[in-house]
C-alpha atoms as a PDB file:
ATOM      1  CA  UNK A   1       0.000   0.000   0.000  1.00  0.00           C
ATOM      2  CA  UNK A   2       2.532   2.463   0.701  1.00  0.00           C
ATOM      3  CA  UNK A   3       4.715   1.657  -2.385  1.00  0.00           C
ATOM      4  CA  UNK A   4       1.456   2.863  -4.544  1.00  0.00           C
ATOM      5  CA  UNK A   5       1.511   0.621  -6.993  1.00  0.00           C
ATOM      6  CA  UNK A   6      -0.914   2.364  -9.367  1.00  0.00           C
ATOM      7  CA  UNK A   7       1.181   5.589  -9.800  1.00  0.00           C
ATOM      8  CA  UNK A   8       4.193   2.739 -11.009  1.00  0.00           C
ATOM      9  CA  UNK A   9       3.203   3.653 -14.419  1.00  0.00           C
ATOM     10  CA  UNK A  10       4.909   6.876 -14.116  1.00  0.00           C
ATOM     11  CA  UNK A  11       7.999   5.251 -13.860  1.00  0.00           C
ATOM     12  CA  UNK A  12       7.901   2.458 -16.158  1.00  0.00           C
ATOM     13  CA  UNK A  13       6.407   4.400 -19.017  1.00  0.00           C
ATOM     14  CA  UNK A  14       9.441   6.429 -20.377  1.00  0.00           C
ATOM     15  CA  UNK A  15      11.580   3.553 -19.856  1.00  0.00           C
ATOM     16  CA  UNK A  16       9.212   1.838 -22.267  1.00  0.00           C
ATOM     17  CA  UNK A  17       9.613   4.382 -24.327  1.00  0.00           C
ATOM     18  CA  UNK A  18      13.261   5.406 -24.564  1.00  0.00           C
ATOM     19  CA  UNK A  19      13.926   1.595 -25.437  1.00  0.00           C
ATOM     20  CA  UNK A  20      10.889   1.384 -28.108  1.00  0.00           C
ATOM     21  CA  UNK A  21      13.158   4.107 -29.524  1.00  0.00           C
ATOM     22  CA  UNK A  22      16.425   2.421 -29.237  1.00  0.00           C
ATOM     23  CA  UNK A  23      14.521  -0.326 -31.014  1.00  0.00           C
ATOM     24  CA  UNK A  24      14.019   2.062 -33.695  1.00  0.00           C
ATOM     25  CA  UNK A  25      17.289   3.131 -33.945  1.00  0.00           C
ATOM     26  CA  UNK A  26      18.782  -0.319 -34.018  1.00  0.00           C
ATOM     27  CA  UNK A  27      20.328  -0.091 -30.917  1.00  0.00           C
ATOM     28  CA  UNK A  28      17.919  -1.915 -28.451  1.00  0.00           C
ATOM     29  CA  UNK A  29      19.827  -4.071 -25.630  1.00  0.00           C
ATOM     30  CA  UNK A  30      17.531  -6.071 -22.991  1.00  0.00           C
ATOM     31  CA  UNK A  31      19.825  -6.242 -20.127  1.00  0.00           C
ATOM     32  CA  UNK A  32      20.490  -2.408 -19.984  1.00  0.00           C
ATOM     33  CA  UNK A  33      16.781  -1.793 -20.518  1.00  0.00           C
ATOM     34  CA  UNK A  34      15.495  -4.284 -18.087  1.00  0.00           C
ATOM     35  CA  UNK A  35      17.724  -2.770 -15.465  1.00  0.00           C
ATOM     36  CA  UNK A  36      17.010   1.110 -16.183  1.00  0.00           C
ATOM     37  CA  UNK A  37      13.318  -0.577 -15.960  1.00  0.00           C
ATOM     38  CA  UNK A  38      14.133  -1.978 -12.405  1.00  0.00           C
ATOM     39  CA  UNK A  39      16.007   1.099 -11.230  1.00  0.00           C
ATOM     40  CA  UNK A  40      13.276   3.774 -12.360  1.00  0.00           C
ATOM     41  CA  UNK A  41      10.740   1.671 -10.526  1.00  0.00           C
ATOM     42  CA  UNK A  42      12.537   1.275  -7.265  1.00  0.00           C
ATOM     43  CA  UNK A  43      13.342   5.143  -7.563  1.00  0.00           C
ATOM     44  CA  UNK A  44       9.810   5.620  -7.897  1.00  0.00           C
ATOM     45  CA  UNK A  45       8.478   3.321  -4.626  1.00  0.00           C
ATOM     46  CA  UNK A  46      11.471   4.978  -2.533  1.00  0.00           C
ATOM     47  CA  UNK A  47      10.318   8.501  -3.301  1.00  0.00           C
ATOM     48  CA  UNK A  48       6.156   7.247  -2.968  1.00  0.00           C
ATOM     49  CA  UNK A  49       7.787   5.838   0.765  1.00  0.00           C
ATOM     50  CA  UNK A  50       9.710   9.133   1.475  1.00  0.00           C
ATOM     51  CA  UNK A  51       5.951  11.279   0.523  1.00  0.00           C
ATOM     52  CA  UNK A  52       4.241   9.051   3.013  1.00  0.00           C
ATOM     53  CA  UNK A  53       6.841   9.314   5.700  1.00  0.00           C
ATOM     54  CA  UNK A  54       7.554  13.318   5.313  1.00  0.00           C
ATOM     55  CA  UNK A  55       3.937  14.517   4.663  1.00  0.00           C
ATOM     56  CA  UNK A  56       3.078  12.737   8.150  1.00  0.00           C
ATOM     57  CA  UNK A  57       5.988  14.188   9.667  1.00  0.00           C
ATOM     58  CA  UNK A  58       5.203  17.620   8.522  1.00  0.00           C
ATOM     59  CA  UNK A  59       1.596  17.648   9.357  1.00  0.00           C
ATOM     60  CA  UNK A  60       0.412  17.576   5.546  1.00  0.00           C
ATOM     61  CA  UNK A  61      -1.375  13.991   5.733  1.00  0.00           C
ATOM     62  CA  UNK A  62      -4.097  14.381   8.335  1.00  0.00           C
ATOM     63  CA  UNK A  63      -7.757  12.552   9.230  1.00  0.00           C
ATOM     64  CA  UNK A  64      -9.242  15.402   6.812  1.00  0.00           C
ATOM     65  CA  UNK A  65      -6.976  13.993   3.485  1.00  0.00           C
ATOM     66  CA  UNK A  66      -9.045  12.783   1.119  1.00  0.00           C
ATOM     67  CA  UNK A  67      -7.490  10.028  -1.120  1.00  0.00           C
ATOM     68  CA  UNK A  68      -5.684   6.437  -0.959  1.00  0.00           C
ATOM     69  CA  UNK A  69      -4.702   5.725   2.976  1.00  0.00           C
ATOM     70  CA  UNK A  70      -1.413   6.964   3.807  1.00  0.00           C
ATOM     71  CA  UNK A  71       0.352   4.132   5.337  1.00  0.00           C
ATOM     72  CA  UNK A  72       1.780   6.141   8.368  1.00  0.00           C
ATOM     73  CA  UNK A  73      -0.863   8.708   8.755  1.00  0.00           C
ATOM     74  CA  UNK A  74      -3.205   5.604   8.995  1.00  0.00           C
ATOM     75  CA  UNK A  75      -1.404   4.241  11.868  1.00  0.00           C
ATOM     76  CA  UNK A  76      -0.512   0.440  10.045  1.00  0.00           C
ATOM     77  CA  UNK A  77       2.862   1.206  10.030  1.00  0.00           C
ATOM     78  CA  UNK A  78       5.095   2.886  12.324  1.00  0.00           C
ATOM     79  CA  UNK A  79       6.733   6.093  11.054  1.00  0.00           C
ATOM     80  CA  UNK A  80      10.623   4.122  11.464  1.00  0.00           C
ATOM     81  CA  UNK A  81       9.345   1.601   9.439  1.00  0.00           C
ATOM     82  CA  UNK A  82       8.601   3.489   6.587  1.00  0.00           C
ATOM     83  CA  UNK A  83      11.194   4.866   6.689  1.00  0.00           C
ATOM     84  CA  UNK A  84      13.731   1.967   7.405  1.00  0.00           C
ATOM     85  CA  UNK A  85      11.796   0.879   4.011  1.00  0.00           C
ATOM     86  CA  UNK A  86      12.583   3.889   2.299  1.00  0.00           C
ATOM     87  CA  UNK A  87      16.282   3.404   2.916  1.00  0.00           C
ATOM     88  CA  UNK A  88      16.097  -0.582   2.151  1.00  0.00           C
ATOM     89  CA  UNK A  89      14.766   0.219  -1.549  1.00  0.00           C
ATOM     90  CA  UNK A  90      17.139   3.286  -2.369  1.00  0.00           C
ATOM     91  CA  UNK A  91      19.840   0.888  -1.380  1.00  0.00           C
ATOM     92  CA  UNK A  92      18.585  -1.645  -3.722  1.00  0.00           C
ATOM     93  CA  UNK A  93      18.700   1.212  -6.252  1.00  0.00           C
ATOM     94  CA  UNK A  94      22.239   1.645  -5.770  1.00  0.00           C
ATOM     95  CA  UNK A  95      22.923  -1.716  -6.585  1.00  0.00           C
ATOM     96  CA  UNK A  96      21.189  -1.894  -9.704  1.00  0.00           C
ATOM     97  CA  UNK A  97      22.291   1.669 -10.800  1.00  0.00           C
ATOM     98  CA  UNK A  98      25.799   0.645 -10.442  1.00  0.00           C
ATOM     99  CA  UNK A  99      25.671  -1.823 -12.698  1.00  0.00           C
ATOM    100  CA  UNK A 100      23.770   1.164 -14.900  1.00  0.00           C
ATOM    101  CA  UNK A 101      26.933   3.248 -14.132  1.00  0.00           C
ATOM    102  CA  UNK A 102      29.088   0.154 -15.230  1.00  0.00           C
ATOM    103  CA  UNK A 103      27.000   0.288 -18.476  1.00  0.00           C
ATOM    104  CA  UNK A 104      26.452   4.501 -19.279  1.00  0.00           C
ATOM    105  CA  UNK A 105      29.367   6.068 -17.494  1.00  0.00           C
ATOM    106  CA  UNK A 106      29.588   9.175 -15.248  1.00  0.00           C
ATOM    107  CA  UNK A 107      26.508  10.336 -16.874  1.00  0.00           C
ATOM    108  CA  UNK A 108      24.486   7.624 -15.350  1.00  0.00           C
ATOM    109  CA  UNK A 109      25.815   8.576 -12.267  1.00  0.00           C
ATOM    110  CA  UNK A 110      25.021  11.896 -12.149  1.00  0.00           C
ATOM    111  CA  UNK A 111      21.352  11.216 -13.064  1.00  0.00           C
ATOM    112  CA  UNK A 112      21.296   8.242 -10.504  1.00  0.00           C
ATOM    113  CA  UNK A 113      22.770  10.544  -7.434  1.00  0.00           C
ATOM    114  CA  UNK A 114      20.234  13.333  -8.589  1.00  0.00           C
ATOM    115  CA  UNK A 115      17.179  10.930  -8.939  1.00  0.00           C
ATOM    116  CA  UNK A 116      17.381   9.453  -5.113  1.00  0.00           C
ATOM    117  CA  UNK A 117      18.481  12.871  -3.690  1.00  0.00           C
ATOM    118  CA  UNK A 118      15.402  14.513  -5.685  1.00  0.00           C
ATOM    119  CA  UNK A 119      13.228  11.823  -3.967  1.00  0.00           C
ATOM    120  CA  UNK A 120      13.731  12.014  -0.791  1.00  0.00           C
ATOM    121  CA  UNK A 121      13.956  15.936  -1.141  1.00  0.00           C
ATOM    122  CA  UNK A 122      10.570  16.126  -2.627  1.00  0.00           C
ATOM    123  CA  UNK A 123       9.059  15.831   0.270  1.00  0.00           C
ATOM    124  CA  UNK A 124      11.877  15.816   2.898  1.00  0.00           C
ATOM    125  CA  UNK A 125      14.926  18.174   3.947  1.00  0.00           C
ATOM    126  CA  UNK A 126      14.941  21.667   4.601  1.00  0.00           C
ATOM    127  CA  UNK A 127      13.531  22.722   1.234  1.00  0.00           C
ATOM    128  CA  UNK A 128      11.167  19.888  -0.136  1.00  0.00           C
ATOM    129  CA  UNK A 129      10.223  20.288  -3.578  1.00  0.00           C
ATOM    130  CA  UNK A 130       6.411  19.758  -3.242  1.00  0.00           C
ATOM    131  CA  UNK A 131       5.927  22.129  -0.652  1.00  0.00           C
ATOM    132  CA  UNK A 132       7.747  24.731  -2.364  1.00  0.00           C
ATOM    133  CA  UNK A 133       5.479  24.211  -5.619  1.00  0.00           C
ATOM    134  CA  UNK A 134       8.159  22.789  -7.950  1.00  0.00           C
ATOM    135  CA  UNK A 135       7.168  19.442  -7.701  1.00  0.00           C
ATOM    136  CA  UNK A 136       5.464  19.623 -11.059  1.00  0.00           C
ATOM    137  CA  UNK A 137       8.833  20.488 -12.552  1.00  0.00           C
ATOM    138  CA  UNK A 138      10.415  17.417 -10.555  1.00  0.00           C
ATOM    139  CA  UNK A 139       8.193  15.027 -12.249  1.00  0.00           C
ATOM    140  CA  UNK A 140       8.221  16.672 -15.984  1.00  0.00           C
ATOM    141  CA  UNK A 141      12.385  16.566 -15.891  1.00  0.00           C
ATOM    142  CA  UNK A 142      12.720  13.290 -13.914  1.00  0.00           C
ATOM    143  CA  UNK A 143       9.842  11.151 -15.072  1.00  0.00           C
ATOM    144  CA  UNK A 144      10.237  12.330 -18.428  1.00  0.00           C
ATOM    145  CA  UNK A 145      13.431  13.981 -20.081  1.00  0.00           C
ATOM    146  CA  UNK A 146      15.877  12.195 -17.956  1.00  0.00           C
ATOM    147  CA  UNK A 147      13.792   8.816 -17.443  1.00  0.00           C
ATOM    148  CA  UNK A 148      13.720   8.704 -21.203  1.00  0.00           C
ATOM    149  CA  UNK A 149      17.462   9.960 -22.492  1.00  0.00           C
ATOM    150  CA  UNK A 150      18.950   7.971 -19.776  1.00  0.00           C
ATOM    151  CA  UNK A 151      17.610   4.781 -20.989  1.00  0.00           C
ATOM    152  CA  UNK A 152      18.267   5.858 -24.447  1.00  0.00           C
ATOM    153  CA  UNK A 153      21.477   6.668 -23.306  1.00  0.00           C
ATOM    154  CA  UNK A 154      22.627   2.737 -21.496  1.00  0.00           C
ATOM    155  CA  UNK A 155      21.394   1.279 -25.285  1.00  0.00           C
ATOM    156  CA  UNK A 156      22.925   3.567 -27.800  1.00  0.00           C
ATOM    157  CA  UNK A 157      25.305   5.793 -26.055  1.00  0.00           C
ATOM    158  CA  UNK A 158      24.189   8.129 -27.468  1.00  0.00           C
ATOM    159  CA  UNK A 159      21.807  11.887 -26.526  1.00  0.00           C
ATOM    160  CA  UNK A 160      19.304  12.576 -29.583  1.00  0.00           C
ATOM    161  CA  UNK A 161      17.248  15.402 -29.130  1.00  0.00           C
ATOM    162  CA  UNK A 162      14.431  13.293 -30.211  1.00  0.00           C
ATOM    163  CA  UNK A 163      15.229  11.598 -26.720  1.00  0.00           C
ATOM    164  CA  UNK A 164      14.438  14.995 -25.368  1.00  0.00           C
ATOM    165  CA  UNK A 165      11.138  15.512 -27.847  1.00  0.00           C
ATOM    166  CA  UNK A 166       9.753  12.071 -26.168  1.00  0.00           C
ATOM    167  CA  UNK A 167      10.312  12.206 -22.893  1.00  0.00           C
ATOM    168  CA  UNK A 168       8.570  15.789 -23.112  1.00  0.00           C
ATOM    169  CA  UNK A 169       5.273  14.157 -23.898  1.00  0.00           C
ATOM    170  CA  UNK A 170       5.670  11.284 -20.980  1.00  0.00           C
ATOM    171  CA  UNK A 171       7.059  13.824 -19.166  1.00  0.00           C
ATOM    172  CA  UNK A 172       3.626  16.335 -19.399  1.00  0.00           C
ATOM    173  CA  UNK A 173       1.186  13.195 -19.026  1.00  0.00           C
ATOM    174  CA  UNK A 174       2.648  11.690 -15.742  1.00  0.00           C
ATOM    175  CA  UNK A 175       2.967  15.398 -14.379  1.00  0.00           C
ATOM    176  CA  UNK A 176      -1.099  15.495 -14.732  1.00  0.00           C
ATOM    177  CA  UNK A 177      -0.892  12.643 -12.477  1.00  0.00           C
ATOM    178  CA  UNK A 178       0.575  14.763  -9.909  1.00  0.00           C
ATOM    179  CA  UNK A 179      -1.539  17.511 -10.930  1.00  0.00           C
ATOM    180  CA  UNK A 180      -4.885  15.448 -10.240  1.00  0.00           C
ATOM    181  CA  UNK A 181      -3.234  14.838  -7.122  1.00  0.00           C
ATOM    182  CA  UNK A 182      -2.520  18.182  -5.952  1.00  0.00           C
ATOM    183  CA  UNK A 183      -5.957  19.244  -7.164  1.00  0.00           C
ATOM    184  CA  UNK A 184      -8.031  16.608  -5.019  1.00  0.00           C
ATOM    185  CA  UNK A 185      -5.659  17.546  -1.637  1.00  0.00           C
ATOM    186  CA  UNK A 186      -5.449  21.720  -2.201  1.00  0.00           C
ATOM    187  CA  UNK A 187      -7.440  22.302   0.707  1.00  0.00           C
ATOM    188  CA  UNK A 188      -5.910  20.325   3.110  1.00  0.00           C
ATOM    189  CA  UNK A 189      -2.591  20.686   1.629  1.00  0.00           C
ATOM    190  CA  UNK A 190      -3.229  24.676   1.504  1.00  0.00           C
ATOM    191  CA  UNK A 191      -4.388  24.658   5.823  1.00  0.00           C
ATOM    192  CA  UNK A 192      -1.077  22.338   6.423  1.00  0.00           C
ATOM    193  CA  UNK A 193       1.409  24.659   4.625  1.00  0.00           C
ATOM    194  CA  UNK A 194       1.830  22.671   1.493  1.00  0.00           C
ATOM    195  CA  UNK A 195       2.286  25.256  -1.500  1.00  0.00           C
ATOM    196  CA  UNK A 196       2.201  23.177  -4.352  1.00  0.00           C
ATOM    197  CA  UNK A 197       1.452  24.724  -7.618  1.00  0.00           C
ATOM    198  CA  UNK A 198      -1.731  24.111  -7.159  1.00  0.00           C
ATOM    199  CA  UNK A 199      -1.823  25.905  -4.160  1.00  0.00           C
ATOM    200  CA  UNK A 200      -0.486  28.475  -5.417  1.00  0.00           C
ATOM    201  CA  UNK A 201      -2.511  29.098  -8.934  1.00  0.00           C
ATOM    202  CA  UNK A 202      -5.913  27.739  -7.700  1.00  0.00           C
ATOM    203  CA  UNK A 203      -8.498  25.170  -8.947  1.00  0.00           C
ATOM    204  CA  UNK A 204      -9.558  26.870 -12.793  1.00  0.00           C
ATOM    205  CA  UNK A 205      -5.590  27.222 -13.664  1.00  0.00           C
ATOM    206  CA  UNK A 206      -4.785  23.695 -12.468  1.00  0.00           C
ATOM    207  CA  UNK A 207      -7.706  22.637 -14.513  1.00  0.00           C
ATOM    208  CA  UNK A 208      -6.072  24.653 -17.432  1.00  0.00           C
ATOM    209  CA  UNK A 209      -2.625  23.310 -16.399  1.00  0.00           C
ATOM    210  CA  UNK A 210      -4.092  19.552 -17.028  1.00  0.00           C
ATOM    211  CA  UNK A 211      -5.497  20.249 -19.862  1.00  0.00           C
ATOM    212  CA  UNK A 212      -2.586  21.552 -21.638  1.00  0.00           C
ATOM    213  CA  UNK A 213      -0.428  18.515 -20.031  1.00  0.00           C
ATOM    214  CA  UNK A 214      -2.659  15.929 -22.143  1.00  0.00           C
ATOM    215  CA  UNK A 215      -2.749  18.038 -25.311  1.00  0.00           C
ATOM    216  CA  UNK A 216       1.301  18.176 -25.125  1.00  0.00           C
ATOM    217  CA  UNK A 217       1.370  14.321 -24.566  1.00  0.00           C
ATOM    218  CA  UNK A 218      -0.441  13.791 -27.823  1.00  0.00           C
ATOM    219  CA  UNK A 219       1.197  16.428 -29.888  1.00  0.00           C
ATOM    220  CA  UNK A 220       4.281  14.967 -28.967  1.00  0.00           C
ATOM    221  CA  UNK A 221       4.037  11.564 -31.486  1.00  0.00           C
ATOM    222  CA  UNK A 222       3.083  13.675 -34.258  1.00  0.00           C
ATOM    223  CA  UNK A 223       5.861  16.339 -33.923  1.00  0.00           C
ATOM    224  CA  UNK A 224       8.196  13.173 -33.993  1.00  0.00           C
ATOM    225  CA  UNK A 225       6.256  11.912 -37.242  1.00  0.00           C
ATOM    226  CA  UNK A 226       6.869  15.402 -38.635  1.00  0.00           C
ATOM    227  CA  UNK A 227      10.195  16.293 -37.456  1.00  0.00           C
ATOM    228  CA  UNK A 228      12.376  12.929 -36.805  1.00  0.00           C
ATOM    229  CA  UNK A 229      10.328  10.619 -39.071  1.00  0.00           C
ATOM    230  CA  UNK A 230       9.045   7.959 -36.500  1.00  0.00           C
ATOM    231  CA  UNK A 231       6.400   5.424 -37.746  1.00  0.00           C
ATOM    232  CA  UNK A 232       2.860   7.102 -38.322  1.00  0.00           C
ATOM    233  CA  UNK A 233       1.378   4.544 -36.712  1.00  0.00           C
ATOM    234  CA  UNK A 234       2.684   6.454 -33.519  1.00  0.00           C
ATOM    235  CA  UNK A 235       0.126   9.143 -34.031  1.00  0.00           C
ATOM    236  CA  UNK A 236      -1.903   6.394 -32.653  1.00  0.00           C
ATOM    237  CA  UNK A 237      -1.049   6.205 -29.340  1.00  0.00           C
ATOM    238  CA  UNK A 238      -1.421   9.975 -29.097  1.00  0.00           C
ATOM    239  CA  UNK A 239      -5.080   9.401 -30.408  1.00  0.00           C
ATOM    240  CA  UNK A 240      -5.822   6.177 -27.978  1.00  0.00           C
ATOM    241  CA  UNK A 241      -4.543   8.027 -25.111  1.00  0.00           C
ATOM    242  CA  UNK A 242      -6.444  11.334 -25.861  1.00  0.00           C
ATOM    243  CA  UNK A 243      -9.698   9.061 -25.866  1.00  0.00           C
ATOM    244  CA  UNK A 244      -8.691   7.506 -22.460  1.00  0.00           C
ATOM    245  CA  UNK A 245      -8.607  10.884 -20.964  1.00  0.00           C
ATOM    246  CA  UNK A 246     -11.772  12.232 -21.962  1.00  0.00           C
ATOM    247  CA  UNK A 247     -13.315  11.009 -18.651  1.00  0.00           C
ATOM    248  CA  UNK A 248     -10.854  12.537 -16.006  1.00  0.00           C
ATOM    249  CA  UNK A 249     -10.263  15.913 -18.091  1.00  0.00           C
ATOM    250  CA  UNK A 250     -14.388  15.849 -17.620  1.00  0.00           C
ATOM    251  CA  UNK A 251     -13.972  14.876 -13.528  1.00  0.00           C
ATOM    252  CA  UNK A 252     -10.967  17.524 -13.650  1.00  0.00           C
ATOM    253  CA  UNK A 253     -13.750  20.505 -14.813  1.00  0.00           C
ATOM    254  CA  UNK A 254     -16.628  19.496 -13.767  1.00  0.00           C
ATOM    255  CA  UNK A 255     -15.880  17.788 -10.123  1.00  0.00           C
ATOM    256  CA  UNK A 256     -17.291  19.964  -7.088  1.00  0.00           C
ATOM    257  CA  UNK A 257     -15.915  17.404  -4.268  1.00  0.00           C
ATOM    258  CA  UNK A 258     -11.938  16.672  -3.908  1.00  0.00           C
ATOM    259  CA  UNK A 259     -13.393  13.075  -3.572  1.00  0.00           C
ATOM    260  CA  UNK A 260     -14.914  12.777  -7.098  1.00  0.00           C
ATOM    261  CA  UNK A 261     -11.262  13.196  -8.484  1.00  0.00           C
ATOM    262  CA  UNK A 262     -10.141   9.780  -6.754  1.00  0.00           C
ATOM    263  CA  UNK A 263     -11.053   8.130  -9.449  1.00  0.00           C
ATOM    264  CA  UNK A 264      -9.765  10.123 -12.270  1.00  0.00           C
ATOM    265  CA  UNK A 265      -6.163  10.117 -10.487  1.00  0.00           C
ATOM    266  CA  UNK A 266      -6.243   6.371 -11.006  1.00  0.00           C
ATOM    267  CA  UNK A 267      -7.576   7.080 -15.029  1.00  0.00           C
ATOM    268  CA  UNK A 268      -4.619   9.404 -15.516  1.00  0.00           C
ATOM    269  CA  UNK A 269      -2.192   6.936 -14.466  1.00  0.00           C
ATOM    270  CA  UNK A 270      -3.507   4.273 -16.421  1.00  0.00           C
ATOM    271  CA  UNK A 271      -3.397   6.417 -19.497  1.00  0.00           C
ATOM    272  CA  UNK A 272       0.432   6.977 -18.913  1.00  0.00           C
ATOM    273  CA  UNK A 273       0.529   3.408 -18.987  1.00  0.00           C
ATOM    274  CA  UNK A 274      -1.592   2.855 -22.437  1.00  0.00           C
ATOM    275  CA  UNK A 275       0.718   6.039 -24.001  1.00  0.00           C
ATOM    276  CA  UNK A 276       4.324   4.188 -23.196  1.00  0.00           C
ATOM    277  CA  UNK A 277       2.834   1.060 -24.218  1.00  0.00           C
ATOM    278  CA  UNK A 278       1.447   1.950 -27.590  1.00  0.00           C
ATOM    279  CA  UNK A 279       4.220   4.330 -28.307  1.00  0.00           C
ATOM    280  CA  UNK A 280       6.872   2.596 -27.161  1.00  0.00           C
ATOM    281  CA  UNK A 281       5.650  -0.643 -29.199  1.00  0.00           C
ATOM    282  CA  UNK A 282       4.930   1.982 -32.519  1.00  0.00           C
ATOM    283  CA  UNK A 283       8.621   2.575 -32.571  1.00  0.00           C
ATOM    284  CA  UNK A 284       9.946  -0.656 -32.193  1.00  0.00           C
ATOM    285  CA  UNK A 285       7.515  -2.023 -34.869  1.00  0.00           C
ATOM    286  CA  UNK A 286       9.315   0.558 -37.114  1.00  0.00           C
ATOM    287  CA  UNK A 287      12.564  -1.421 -36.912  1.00  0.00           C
ATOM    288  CA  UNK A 288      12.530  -3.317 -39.770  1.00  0.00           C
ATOM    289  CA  UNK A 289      11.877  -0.209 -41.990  1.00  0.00           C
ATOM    290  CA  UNK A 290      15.630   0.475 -40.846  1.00  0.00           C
ATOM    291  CA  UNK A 291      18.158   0.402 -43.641  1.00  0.00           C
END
């Protein structure tokens, strides 16, 4: 419960991704991209265990949060066990991202030592990233431009900026996540401190903020039809995943209780998941096109 499985698609879907596009660039290699799958997922469940652990700590997750039980705040585990857990799984990290460092070089390293201090700070330390409102930004650069380039990066060895162009549009979709998120707990968040960024522009500009989040996630496939000649079929998963989000963009106007967004929290995550599938399997089927 408090590794949140559901919101694992954030993680896992620019991996998907930045290998479907080493596939397309002939340089796909499974051990590298199994790993940089493992190591963005345990990144992931250690900063989902940090949130739990800090926002009790703080005062942020209280009896009046409306959402998925917090672990700690819920009293089933004690606060030192989350966070012994916490520890345990960024360890486990290390491990695999060394052989990822073996693999990618000091590049690797840099983005490894950046991802697990960036998830405990999101929450934690003296100036946590979600409570200063740039945990939006955290998300769009980690669980998109540097998820994706980095896994690129162990395959091919290589930086395209078309790396960059697709981890913009996994990048803007698992940021709505967050942005459902922080629209469902504003109140509370807002009476316990919390200035995220929705906090801090209000309910109609986070609804505007979503909405522009989706419509870059499925510009993004045709701008790399246009511009770096992927597969058309690619425009597809743009299309499939702008159908899947009808419902919660709906929910995200139209809700007028922080409870009737639970649901559409869970619909934005799964649509992260259906956009790294689909894409990620568009560019690999492009393969044998190659030379």
């Amino acid at each position: 419960m408090a590794a949140r499985p559901k919101t694992l698609a954030a993680a896992a879907a620019p991996v998907l991704i930045g290998t479907g596009l080493a596939s397309f660039r002939g340089a796909f290699r499974p051990l590298p991209a199994l790993m940089a799958l493992v190591g963005a997922l345990l990144i992931q469940i250690a900063t989902n265990l940090a949130n739990d652990y800090y926002d009790f700590v703080r005062g942020a997750d209280t009896a009046e949060r409306v959402g998925p039980v917090r672990v700690t705040q819920a009293g089933l585990l004690a606060p030192a066990a989350v966070w012994r857990a916490m520890v345990a799984v960024m360890m486990a990290a290390v491990l695999v991202g060394t052989y990822l460092v073996w693999v990618g070089g000091w590049p690797i390293l840099l983005v490894g030592v950046l991802s697990l201090v960036c998830a405990v700070a999101y929450t934690g330390g003296p100036f946590p990233l979600a409570y200063l409102g740039l945990g939006d930004l955290f998300v769009f650069v980690f669980f998109g431009l540097v998820a994706v380039a980095g896994t690129f990066w162990v395959q091919a060895r290589a930086f395209p900026l078309e790396a960059l162009l697709a981890g913009v549009g996994v990048g803007a979709l698992s940021t709505a996540i967050l942005v459902v998120n922080n629209l469902r707990d504003l109140a509370t968040d807002e009476r316990a401190g919390k200035r995220t960024l929705a906090v801090r522009i209000g309910r109609s500009a986070t609804a505007v903020q979503y909405t522009f989040l989706l419509a870059v996630g499925v510009a993004v496939p045709v701008l790399g039809i246009l511009v770096y000649g992927w597969p058309t079929v690619t425009a597809a998963a743009g299309l499939a995943t702008a159908a899947a989000y009808m419902t919660p963009l709906r929910t995200v106007w139209g809700h007028s209780d922080p409870r009737e967004l639970v649901p559409a929290l869970g619909q934005t995550a799964r649509g992260v998941a259906l956009y790294g599938i689909l894409l990620a399997a568009a560019l690999a089927w492009g393969l044998p096109r190659l030379g």
